[in-house]
C-alpha atoms as a PDB file:
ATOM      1  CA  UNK A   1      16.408  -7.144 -11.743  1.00  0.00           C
ATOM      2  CA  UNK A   2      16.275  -3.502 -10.733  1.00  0.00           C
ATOM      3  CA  UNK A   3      12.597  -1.796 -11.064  1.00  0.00           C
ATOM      4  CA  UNK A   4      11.970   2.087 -11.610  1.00  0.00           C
ATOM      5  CA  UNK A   5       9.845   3.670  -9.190  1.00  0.00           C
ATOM      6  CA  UNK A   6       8.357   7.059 -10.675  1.00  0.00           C
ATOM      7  CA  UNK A   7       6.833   9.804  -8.024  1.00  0.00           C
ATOM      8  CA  UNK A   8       4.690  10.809 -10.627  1.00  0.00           C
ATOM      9  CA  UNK A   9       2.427  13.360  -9.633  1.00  0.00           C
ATOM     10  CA  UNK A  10       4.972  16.146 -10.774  1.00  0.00           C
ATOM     11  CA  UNK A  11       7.810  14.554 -12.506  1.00  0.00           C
ATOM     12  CA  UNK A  12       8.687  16.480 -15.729  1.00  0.00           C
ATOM     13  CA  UNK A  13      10.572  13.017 -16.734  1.00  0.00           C
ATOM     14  CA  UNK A  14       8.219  10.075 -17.322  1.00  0.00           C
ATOM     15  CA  UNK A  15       8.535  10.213 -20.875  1.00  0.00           C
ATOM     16  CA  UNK A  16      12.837  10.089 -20.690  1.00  0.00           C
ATOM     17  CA  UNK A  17      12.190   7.632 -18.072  1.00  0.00           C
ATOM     18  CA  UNK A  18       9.944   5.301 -19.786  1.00  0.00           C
ATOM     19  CA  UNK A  19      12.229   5.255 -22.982  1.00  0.00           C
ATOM     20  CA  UNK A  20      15.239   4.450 -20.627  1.00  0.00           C
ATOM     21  CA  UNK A  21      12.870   1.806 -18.781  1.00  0.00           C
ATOM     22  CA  UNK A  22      12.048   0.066 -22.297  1.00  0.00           C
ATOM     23  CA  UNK A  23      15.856   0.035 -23.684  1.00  0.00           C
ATOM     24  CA  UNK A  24      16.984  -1.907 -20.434  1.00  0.00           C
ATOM     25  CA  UNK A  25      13.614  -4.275 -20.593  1.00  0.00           C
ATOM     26  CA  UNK A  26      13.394  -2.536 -16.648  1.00  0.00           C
ATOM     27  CA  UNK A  27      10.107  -2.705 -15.286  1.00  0.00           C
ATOM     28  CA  UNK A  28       8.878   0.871 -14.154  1.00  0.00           C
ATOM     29  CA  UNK A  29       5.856   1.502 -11.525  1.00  0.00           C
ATOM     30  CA  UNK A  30       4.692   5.283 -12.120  1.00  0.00           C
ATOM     31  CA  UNK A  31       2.629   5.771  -8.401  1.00  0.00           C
ATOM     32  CA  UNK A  32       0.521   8.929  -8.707  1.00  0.00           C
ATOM     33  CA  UNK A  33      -2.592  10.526  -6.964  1.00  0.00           C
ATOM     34  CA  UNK A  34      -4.339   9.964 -10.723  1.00  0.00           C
ATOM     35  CA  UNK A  35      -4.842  12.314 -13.174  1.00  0.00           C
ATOM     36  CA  UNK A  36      -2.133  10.826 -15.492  1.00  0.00           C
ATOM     37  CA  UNK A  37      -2.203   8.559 -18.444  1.00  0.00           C
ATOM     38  CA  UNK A  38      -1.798   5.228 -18.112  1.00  0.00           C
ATOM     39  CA  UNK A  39       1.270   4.149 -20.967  1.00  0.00           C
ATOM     40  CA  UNK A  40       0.470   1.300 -23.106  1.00  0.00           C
ATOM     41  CA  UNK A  41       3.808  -0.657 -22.800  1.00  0.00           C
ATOM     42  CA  UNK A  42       3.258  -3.804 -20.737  1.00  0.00           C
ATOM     43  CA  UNK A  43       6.786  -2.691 -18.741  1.00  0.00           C
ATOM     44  CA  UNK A  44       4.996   0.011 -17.576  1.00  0.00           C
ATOM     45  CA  UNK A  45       2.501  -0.018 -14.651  1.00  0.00           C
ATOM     46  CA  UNK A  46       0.914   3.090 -13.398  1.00  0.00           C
ATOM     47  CA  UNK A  47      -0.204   2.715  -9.520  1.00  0.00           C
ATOM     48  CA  UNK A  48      -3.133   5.142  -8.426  1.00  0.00           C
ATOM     49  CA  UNK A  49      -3.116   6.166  -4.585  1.00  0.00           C
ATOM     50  CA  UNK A  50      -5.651   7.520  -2.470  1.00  0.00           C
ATOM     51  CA  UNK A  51      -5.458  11.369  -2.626  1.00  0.00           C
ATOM     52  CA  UNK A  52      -3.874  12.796   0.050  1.00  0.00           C
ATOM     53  CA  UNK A  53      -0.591  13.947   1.729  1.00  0.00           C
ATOM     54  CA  UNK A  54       2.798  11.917   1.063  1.00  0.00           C
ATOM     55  CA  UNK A  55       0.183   8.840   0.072  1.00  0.00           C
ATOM     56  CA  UNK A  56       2.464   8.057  -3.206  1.00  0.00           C
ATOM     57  CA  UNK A  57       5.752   8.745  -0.930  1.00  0.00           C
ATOM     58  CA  UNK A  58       4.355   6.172   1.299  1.00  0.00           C
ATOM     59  CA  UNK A  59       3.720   3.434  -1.638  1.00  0.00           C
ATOM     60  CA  UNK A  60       6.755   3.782  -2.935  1.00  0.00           C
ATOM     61  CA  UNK A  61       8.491   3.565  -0.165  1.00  0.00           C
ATOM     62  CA  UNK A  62       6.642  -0.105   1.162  1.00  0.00           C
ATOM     63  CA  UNK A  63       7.696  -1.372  -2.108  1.00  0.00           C
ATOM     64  CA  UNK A  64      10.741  -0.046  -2.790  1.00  0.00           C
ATOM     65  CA  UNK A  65      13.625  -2.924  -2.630  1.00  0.00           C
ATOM     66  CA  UNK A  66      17.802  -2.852  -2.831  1.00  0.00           C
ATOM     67  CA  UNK A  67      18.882  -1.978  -5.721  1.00  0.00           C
ATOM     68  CA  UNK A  68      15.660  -0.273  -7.322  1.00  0.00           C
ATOM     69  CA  UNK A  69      16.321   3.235  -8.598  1.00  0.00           C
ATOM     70  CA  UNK A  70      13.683   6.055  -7.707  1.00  0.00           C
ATOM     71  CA  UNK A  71      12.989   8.981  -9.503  1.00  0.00           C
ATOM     72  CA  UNK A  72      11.755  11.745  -7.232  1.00  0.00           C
ATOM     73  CA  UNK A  73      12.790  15.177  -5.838  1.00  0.00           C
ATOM     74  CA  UNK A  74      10.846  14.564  -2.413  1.00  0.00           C
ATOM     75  CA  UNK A  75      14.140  14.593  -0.492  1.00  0.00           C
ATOM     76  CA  UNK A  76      12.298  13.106   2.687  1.00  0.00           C
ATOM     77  CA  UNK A  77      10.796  10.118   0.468  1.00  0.00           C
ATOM     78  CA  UNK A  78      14.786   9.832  -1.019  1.00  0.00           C
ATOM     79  CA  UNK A  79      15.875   9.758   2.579  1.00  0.00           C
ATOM     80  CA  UNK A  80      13.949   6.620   3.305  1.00  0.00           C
ATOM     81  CA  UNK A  81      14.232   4.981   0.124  1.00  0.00           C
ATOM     82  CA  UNK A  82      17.854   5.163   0.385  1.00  0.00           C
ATOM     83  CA  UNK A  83      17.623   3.634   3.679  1.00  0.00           C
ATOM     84  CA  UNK A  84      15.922   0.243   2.013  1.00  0.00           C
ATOM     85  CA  UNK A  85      19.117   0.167  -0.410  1.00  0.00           C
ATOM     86  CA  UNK A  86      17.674   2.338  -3.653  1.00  0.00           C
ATOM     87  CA  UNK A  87      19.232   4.764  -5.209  1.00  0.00           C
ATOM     88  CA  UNK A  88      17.445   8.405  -5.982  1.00  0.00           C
ATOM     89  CA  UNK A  89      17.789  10.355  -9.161  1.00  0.00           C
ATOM     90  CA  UNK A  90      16.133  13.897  -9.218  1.00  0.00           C
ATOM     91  CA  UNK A  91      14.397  15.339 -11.927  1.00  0.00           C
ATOM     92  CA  UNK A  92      17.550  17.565 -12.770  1.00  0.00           C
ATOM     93  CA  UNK A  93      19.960  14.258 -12.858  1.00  0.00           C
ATOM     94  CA  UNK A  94      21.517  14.931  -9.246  1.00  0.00           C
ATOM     95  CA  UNK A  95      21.756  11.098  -7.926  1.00  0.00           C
ATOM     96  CA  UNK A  96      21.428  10.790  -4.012  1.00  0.00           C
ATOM     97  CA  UNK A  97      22.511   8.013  -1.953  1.00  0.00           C
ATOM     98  CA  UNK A  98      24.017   7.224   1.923  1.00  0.00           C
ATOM     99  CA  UNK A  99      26.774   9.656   1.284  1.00  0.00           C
ATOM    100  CA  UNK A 100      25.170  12.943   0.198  1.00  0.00           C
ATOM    101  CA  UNK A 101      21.365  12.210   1.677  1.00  0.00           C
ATOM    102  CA  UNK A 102      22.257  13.606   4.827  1.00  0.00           C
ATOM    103  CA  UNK A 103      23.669  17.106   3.784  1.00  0.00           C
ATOM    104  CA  UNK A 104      20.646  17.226   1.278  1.00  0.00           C
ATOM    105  CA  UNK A 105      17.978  16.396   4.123  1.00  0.00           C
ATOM    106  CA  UNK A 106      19.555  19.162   6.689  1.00  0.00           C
ATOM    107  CA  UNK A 107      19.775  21.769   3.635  1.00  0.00           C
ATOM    108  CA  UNK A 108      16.071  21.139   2.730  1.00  0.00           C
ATOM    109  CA  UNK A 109      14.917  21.399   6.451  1.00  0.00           C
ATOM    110  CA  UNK A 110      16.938  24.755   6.581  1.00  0.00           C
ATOM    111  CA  UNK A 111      15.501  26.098   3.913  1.00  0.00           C
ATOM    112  CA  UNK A 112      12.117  25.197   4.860  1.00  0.00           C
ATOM    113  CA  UNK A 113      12.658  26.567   8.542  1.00  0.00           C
ATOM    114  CA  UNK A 114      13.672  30.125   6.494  1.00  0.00           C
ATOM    115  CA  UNK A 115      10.678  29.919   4.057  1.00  0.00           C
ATOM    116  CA  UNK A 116       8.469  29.593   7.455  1.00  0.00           C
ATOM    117  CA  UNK A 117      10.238  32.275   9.339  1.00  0.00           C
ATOM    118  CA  UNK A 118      10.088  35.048   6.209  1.00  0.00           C
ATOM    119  CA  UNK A 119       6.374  34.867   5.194  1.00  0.00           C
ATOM    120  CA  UNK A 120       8.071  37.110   2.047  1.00  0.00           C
ATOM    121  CA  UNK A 121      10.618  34.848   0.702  1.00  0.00           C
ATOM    122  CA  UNK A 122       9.355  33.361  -2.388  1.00  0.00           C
ATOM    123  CA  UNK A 123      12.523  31.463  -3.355  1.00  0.00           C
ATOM    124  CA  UNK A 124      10.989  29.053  -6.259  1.00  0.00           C
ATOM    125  CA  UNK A 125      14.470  27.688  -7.519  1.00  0.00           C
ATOM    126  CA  UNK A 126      15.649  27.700 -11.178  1.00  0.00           C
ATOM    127  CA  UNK A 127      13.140  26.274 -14.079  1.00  0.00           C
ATOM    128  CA  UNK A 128      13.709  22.986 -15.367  1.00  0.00           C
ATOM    129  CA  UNK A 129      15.970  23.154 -18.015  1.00  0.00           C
ATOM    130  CA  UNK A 130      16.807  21.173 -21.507  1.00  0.00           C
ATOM    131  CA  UNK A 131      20.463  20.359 -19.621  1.00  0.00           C
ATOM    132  CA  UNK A 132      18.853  19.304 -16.513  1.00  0.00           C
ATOM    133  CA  UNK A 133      16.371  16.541 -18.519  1.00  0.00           C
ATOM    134  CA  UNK A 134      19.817  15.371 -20.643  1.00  0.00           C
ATOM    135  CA  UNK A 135      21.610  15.224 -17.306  1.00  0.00           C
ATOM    136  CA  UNK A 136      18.737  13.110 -16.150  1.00  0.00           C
ATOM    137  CA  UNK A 137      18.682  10.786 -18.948  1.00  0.00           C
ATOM    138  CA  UNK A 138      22.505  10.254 -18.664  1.00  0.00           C
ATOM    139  CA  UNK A 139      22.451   9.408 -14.943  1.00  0.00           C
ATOM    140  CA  UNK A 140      19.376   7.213 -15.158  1.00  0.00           C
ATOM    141  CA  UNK A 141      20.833   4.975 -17.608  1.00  0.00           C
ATOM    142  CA  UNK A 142      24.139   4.952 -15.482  1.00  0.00           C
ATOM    143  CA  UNK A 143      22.695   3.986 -12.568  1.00  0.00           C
ATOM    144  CA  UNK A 144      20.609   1.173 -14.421  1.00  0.00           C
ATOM    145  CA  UNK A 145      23.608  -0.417 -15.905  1.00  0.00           C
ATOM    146  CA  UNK A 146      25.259  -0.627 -12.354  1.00  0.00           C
ATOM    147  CA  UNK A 147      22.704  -2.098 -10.466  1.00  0.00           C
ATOM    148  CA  UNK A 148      22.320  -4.908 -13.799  1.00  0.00           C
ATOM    149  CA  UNK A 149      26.021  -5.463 -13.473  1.00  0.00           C
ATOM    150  CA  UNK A 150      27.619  -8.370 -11.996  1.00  0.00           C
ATOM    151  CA  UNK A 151      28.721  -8.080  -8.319  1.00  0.00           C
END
């Protein structure tokens, strides 16, 4: 049975998540730094980390198994995730796996190596929209149904 890892600290998507989580009977681990609150359903276990740097990344990622779907947009946590067989769904509903992770990784390390070089570029990308959370919902419960389905 598939799990639902949440990087929690700044996903705008627990809620959608949790509901999608419930309707499959899917457990769902929500690993954060703290500072959130803990949901009542007994399919839903919220994992505090030490604070610091990439600590929740690095839980998830120990516990992470084929087949588990992880909701993140850390695209180096998706990179290794995806590497132990999960599949990643960002916040906005884009699903990354073995065939797209590598043009995602080189585009984030681009645009990170441009953000360095221009101390003036303040590129913040596009707010999260009402599409983006429906587009989430719709690929979450995709990808759940294909990892419960018969090989």
């Amino acid at each position: 049975m598939p799990k639902i890892f949440i990087d929690a600290d700044a996903c705008p998507v627990k809620i959608e998540a949790e509901r999608v989580a419930i309707r499959h009977g899917v457990r769902m681990l929500v690993v954060s730094n703290g500072g959130i609150r803990p949901s009542e359903n007994p399919l839903v276990e919220s994992i505090f980390v030490a604070t610091g740097p990439d600590e929740a990344d690095k839980w998830i990622a120990e516990h992470v198994e084929r087949g588990d779907v992880v909701v993140t947009s850390d695209i180096p946590l998706a990179a290794m995730v995806i590497a132990e067989g999960a599949v990643v769904i960002k916040h906005n509903g884009e699903v990354l796996t073995e065939r797209n992770i590598g043009n995602v990784l080189a585009t984030r390390n681009l645009m990170q190596d441009l953000r360095s070089a221009d101390p003036f570029r303040q590129d913040g990308g596009r707010p999260f929209s009402k599409t983006d959370r429906s587009r989430f919902l719709q690929m979450l419960e995709r990808e759940l149904r294909a990892t419960k389905a018969p090989d």
